[in-house]
C-alpha atoms as a PDB file:
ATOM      1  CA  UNK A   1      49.476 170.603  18.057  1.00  0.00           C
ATOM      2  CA  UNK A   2      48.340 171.100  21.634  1.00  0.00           C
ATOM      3  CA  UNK A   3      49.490 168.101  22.634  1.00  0.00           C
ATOM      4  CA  UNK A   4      52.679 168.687  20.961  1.00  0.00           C
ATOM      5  CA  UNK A   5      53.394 171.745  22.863  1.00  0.00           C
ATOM      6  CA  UNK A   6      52.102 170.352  26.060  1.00  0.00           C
ATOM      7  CA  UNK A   7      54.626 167.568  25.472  1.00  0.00           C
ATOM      8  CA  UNK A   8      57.322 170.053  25.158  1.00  0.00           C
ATOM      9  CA  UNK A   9      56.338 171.741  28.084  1.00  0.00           C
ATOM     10  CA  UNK A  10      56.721 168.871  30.479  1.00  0.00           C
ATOM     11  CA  UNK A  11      60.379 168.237  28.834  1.00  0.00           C
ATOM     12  CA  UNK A  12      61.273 171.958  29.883  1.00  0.00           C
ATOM     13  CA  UNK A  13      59.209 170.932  33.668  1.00  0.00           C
ATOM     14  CA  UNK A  14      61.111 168.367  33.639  1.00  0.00           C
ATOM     15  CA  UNK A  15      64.441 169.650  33.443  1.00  0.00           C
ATOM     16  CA  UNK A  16      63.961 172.195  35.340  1.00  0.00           C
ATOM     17  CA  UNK A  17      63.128 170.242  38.317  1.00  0.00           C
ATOM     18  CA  UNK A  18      66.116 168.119  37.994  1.00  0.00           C
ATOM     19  CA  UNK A  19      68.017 171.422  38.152  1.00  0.00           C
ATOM     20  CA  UNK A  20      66.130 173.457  40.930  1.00  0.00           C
ATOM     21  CA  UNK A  21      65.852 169.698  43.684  1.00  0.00           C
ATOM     22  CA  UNK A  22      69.428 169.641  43.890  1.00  0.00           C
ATOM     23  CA  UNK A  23      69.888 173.170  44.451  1.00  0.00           C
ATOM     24  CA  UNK A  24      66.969 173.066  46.786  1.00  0.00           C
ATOM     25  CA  UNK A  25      69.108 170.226  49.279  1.00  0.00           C
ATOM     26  CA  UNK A  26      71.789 172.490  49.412  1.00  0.00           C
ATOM     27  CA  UNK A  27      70.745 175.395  49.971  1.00  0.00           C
ATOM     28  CA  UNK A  28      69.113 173.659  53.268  1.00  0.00           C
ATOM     29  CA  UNK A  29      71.718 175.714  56.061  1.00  0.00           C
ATOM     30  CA  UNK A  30      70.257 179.306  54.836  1.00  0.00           C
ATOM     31  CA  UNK A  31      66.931 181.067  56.260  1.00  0.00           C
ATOM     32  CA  UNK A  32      63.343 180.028  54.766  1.00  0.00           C
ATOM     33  CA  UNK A  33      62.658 182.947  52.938  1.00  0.00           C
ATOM     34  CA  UNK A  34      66.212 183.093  51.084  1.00  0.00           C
ATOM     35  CA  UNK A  35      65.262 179.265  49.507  1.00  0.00           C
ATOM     36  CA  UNK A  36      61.381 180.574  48.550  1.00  0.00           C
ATOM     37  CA  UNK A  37      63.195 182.978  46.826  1.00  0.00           C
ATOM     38  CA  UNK A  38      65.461 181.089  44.679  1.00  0.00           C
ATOM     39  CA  UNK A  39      63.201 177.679  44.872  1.00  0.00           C
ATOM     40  CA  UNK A  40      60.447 179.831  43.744  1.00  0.00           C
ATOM     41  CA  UNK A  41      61.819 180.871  40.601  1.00  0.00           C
ATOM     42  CA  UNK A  42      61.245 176.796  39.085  1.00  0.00           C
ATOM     43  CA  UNK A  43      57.679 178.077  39.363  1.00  0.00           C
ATOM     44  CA  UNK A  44      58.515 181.367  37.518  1.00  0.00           C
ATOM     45  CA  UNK A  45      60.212 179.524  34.865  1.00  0.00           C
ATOM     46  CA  UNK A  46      57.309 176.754  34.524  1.00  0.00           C
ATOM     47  CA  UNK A  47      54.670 179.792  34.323  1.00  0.00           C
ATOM     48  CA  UNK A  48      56.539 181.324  31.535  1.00  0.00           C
ATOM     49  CA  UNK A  49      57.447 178.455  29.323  1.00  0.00           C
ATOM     50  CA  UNK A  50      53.593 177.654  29.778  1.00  0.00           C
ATOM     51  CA  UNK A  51      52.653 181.235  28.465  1.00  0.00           C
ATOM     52  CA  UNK A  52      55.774 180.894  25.497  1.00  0.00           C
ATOM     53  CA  UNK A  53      54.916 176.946  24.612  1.00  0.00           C
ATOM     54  CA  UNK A  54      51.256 176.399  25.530  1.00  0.00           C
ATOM     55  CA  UNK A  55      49.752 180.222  25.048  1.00  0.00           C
ATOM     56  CA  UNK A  56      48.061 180.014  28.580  1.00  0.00           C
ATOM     57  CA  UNK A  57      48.940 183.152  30.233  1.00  0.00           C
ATOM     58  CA  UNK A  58      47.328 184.387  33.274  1.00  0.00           C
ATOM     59  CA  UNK A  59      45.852 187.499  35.375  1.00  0.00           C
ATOM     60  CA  UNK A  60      45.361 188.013  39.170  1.00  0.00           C
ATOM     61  CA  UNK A  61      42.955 190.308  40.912  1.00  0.00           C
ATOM     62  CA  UNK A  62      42.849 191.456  44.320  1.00  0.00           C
ATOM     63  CA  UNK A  63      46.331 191.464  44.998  1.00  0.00           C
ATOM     64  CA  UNK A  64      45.829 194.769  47.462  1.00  0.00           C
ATOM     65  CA  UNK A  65      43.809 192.224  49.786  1.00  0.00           C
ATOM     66  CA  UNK A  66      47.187 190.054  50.749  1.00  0.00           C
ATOM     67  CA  UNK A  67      47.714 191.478  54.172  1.00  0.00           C
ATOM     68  CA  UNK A  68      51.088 192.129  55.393  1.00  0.00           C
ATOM     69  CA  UNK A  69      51.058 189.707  58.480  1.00  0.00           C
ATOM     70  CA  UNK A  70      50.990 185.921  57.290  1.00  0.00           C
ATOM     71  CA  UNK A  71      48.555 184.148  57.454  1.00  0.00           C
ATOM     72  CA  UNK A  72      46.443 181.183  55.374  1.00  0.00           C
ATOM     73  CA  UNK A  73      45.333 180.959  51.926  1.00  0.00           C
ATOM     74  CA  UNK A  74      42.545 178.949  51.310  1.00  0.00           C
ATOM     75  CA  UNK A  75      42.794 178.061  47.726  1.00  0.00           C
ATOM     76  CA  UNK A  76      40.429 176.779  45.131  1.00  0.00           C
ATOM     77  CA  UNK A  77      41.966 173.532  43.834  1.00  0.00           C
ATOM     78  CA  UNK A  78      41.639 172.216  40.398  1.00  0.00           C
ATOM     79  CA  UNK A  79      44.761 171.332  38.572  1.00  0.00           C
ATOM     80  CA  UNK A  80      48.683 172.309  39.170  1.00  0.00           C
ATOM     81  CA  UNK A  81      48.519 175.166  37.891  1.00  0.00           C
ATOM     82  CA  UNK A  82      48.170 176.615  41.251  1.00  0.00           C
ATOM     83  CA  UNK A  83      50.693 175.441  43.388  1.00  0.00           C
ATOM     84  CA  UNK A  84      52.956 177.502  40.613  1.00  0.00           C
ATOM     85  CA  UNK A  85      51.209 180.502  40.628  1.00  0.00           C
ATOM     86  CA  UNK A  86      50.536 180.975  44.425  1.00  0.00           C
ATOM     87  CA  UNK A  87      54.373 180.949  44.889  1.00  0.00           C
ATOM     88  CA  UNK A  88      54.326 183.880  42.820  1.00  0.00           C
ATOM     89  CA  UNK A  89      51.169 186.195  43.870  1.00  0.00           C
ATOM     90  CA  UNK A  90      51.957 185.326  47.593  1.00  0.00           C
ATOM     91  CA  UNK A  91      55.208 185.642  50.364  1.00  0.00           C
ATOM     92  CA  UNK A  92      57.010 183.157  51.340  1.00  0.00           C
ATOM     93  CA  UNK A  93      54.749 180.032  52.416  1.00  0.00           C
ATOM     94  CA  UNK A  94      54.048 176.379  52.785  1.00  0.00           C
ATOM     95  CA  UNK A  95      51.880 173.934  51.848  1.00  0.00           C
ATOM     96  CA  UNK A  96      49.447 171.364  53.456  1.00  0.00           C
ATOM     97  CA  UNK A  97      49.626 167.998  51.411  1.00  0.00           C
ATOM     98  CA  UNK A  98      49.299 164.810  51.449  1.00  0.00           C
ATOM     99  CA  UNK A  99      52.424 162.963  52.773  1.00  0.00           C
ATOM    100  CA  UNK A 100      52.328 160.558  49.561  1.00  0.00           C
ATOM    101  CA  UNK A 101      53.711 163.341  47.738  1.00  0.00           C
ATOM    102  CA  UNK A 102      57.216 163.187  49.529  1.00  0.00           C
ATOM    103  CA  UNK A 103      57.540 159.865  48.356  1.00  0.00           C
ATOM    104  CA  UNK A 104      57.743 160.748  44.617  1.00  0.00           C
ATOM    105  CA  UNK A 105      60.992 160.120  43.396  1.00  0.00           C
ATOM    106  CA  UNK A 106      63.381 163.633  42.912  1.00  0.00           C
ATOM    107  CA  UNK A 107      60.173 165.835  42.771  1.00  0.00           C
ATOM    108  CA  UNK A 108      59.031 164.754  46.078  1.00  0.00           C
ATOM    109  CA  UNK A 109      62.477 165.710  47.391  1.00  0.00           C
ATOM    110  CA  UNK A 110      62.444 169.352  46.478  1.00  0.00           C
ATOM    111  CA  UNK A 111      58.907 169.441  48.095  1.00  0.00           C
ATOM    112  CA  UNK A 112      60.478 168.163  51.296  1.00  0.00           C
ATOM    113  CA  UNK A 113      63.028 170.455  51.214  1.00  0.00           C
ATOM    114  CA  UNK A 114      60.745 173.313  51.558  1.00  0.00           C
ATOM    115  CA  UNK A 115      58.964 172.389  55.254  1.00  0.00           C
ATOM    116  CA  UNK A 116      55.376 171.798  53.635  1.00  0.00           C
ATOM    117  CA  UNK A 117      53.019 170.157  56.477  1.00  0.00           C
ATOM    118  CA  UNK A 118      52.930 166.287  55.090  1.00  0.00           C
ATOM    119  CA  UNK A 119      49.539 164.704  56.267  1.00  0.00           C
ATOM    120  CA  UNK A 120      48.264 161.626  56.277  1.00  0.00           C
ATOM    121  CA  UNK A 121      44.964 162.234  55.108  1.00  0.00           C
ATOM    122  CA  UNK A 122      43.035 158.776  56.310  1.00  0.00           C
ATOM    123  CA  UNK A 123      44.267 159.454  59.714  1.00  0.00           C
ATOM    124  CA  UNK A 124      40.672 161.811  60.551  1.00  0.00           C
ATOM    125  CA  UNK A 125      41.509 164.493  63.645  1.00  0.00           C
ATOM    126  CA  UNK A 126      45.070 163.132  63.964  1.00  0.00           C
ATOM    127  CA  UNK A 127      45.992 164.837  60.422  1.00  0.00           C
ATOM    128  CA  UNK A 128      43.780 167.495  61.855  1.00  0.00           C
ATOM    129  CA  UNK A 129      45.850 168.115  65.020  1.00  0.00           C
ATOM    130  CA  UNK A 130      49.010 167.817  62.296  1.00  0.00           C
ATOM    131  CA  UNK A 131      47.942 170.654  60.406  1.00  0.00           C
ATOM    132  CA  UNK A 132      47.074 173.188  63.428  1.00  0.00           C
ATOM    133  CA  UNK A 133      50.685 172.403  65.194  1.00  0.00           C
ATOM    134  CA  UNK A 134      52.643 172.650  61.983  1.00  0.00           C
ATOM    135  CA  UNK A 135      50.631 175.664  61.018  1.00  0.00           C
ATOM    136  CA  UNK A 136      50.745 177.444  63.829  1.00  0.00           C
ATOM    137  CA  UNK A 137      54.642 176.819  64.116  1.00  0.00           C
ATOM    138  CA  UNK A 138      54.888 178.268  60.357  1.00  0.00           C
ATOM    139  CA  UNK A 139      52.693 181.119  61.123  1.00  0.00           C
ATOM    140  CA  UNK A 140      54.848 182.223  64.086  1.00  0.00           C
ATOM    141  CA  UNK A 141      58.147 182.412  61.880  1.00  0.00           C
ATOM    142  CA  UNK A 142      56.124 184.734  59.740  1.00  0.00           C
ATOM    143  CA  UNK A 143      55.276 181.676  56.529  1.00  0.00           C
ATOM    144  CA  UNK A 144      52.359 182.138  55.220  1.00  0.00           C
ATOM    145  CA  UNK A 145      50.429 178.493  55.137  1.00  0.00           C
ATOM    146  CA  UNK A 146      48.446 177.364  51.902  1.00  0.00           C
ATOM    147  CA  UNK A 147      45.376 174.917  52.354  1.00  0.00           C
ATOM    148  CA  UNK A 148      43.576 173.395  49.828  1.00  0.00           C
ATOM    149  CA  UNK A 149      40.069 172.739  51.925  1.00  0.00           C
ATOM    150  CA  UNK A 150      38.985 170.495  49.505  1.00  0.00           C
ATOM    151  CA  UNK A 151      41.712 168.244  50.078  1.00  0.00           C
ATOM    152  CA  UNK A 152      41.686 167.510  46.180  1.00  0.00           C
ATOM    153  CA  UNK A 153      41.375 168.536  42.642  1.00  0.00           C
ATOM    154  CA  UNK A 154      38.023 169.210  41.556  1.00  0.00           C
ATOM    155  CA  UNK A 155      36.811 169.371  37.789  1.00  0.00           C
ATOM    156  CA  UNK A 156      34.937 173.105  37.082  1.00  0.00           C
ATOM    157  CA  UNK A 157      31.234 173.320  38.212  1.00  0.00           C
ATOM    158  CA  UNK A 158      31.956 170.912  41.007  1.00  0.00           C
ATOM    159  CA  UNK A 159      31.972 171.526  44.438  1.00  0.00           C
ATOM    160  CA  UNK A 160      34.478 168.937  46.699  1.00  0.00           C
ATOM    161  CA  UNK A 161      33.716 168.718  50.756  1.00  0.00           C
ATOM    162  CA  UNK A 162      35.082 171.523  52.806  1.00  0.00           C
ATOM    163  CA  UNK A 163      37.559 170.184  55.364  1.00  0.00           C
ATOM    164  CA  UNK A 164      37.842 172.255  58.478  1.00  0.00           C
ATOM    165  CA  UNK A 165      41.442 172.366  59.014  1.00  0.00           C
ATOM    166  CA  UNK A 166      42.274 175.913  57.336  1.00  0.00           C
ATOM    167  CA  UNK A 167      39.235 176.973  60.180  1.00  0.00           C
ATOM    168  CA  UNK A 168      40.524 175.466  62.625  1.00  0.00           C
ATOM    169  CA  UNK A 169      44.135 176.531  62.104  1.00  0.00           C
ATOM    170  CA  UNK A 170      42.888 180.114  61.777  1.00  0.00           C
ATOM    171  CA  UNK A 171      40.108 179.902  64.865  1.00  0.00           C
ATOM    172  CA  UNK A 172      43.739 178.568  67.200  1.00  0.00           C
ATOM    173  CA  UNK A 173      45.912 181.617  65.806  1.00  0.00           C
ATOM    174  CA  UNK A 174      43.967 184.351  65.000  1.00  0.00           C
ATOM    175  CA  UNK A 175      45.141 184.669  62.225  1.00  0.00           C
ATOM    176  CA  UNK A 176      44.409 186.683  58.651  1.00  0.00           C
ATOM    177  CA  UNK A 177      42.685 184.237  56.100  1.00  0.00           C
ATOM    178  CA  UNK A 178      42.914 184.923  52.443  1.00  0.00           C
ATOM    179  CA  UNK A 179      40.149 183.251  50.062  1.00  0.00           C
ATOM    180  CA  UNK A 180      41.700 182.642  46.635  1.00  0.00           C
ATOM    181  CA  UNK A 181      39.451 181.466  43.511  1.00  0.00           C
ATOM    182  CA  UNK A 182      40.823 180.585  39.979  1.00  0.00           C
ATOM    183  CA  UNK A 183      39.424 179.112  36.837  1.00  0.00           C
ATOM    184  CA  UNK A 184      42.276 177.079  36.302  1.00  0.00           C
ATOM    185  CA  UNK A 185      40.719 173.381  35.711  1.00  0.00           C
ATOM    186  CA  UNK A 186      39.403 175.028  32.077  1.00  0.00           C
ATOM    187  CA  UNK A 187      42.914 175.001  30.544  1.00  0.00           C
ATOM    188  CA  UNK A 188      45.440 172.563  32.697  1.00  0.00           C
ATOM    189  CA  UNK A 189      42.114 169.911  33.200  1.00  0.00           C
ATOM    190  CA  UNK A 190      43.119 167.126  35.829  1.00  0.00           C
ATOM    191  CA  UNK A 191      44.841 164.072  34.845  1.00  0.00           C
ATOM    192  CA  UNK A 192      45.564 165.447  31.173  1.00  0.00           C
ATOM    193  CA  UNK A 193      48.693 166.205  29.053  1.00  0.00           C
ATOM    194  CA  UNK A 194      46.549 168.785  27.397  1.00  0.00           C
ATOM    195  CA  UNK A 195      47.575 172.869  28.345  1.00  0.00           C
ATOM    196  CA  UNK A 196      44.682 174.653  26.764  1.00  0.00           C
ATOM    197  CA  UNK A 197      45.442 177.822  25.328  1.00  0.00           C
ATOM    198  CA  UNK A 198      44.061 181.535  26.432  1.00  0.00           C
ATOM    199  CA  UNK A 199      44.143 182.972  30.244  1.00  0.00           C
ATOM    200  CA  UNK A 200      43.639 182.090  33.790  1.00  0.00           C
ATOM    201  CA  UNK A 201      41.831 184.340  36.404  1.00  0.00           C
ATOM    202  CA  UNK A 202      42.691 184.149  40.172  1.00  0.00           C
ATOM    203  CA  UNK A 203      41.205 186.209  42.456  1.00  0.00           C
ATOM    204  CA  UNK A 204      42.420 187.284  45.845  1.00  0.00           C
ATOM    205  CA  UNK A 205      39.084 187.590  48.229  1.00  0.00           C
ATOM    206  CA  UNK A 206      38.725 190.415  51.249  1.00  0.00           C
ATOM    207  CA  UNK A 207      40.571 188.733  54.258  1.00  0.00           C
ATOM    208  CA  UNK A 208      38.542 187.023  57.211  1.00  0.00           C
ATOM    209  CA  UNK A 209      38.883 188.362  59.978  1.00  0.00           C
ATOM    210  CA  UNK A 210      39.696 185.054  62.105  1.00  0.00           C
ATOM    211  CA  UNK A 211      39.826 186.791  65.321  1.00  0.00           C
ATOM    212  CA  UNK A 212      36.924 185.848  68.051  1.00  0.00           C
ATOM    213  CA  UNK A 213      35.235 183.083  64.786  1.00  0.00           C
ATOM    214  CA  UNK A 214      34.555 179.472  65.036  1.00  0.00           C
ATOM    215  CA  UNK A 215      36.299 177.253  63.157  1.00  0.00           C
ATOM    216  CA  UNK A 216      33.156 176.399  61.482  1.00  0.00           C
ATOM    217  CA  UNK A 217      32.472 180.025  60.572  1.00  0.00           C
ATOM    218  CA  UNK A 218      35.639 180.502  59.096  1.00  0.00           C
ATOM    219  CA  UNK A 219      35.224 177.600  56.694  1.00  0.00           C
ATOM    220  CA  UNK A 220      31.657 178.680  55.893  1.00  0.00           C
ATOM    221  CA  UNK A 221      32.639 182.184  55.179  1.00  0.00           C
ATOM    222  CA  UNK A 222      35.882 181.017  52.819  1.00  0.00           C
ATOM    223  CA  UNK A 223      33.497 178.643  51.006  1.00  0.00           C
ATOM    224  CA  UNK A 224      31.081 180.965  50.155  1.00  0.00           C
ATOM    225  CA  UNK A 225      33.598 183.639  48.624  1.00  0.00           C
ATOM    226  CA  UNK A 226      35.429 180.970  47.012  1.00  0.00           C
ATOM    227  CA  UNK A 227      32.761 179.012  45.249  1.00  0.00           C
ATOM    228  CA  UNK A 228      30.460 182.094  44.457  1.00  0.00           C
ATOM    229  CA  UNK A 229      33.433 183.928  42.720  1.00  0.00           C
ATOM    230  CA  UNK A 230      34.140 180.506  40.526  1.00  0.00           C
ATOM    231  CA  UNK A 231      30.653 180.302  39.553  1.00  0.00           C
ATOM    232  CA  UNK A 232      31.379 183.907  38.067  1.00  0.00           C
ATOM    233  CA  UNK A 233      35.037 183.617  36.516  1.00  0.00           C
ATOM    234  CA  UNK A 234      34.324 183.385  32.483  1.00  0.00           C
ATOM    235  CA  UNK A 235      34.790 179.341  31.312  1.00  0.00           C
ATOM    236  CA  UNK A 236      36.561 179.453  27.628  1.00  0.00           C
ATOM    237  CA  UNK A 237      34.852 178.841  24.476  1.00  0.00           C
ATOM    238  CA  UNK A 238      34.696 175.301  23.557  1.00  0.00           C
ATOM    239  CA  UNK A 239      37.238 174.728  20.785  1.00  0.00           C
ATOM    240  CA  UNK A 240      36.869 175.008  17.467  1.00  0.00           C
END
């Protein structure tokens, strides 16, 4: 049965994202923030067919640390689940992703259309320099710039390399960075069809102060919050 519903849920992703790419091209002419808004609602709709099809609902906590100026998000990454649900809990904002992505047929095309920061990610300080002049461009228009600073999902209970572009970005702009944590990877598990049932936690860490900070310290200080709060978030009961 849960791979029933998950099945059903993908139809409904799906077909939602061969409504929202086309509508993402041409709306291309009007300001950022107008397309977030109406791109972000394919997220909206994908978080609430996963709550009405799959039962996996979600809470967030911390929400009165976003700050009001833009700045980075340094996100926890283990499964899609939250590159729908930042687009919600957050302003307008862009990602930092692997260039590969683009390529995908129709999906990769509504990412395009929203300005994320394509990378090549075997291409060392050169993807590195990519991120801090895109970023800092973003930033400066007032988007708010998501990093995921281990560069890749990682299962629950394991810890992936901390890249130092989110640091670096932040230690060139001054700007705010906001730790995010999630348990996500319990119920949407990479590389499965499976949506496990119950509720996601996210929570939205105290903002570093960038300001005066290496990049190094930056990193250090986002990594700590991130992966002591994930080592705290409740993991579900194994099924029955």
């Amino acid at each position: 049965m849960v791979l029933l519903r998950s099945l059903v849920f993908y139809l409904g992703l799906a077909t939602a994202t061969l409504v929202f790419v086309p509508l993402g091209l041409l709306l291309l002419p009007l300001p950022f923030a107008t397309r977030f808004r109406v791109m972000s609602r394919w997220s909206a709709f994908n978080l609430w067919s996963l709550k009405a099809i799959c039962g996996l609902d979600y809470q967030v906590t911390g929400i009165e640390n976003i700050p009001r100026q833009a700045g980075i998000i340094l996100c926890k990454h283990q499964s899609a689940w939250e590159t729908l649900a930042l687009q919600l809990v957050f302003p307008a904002q862009v990602w930092v992703l692997k260039r590969e992505l683009l390529w995908i047929p129709i999906y990769g095309w509504g990412l395009a259309s929203m300005a994320p920061i394509a990378i090549d990610r075997a291409a060392g300080m050169r993807a590195l320099r990519q991120i801090v002049a895109g970023g800092k461009e973003r930033l400066a228009r007032g988007i708010w710039v998501v990093i995921f600073p281990e560069g890749t999902r990682v299962a629950p209970g394991k810890r992936g390399r901390y890249q130092p572009g989110g640091g670096m970005l932040a230690a060139e702009t001054g700007c705010p960075v906001v730790p995010v944590a999630h348990n996500s990877g319990y119920f949407w598990p990479r590389n499965s069809l499976r949506k496990r049932p119950g509720r996601i936690t996210m929570a939205i860490g105290p903002v570093i102060d960038s300001r005066g900070r290496s990049a190094e310290e930056i990193t250090r200080l986002a990594e700590e919050w991130i992966e002591s709060t994930v080592a705290q978030l409740p993991a579900p009961a194994p099924p029955a």
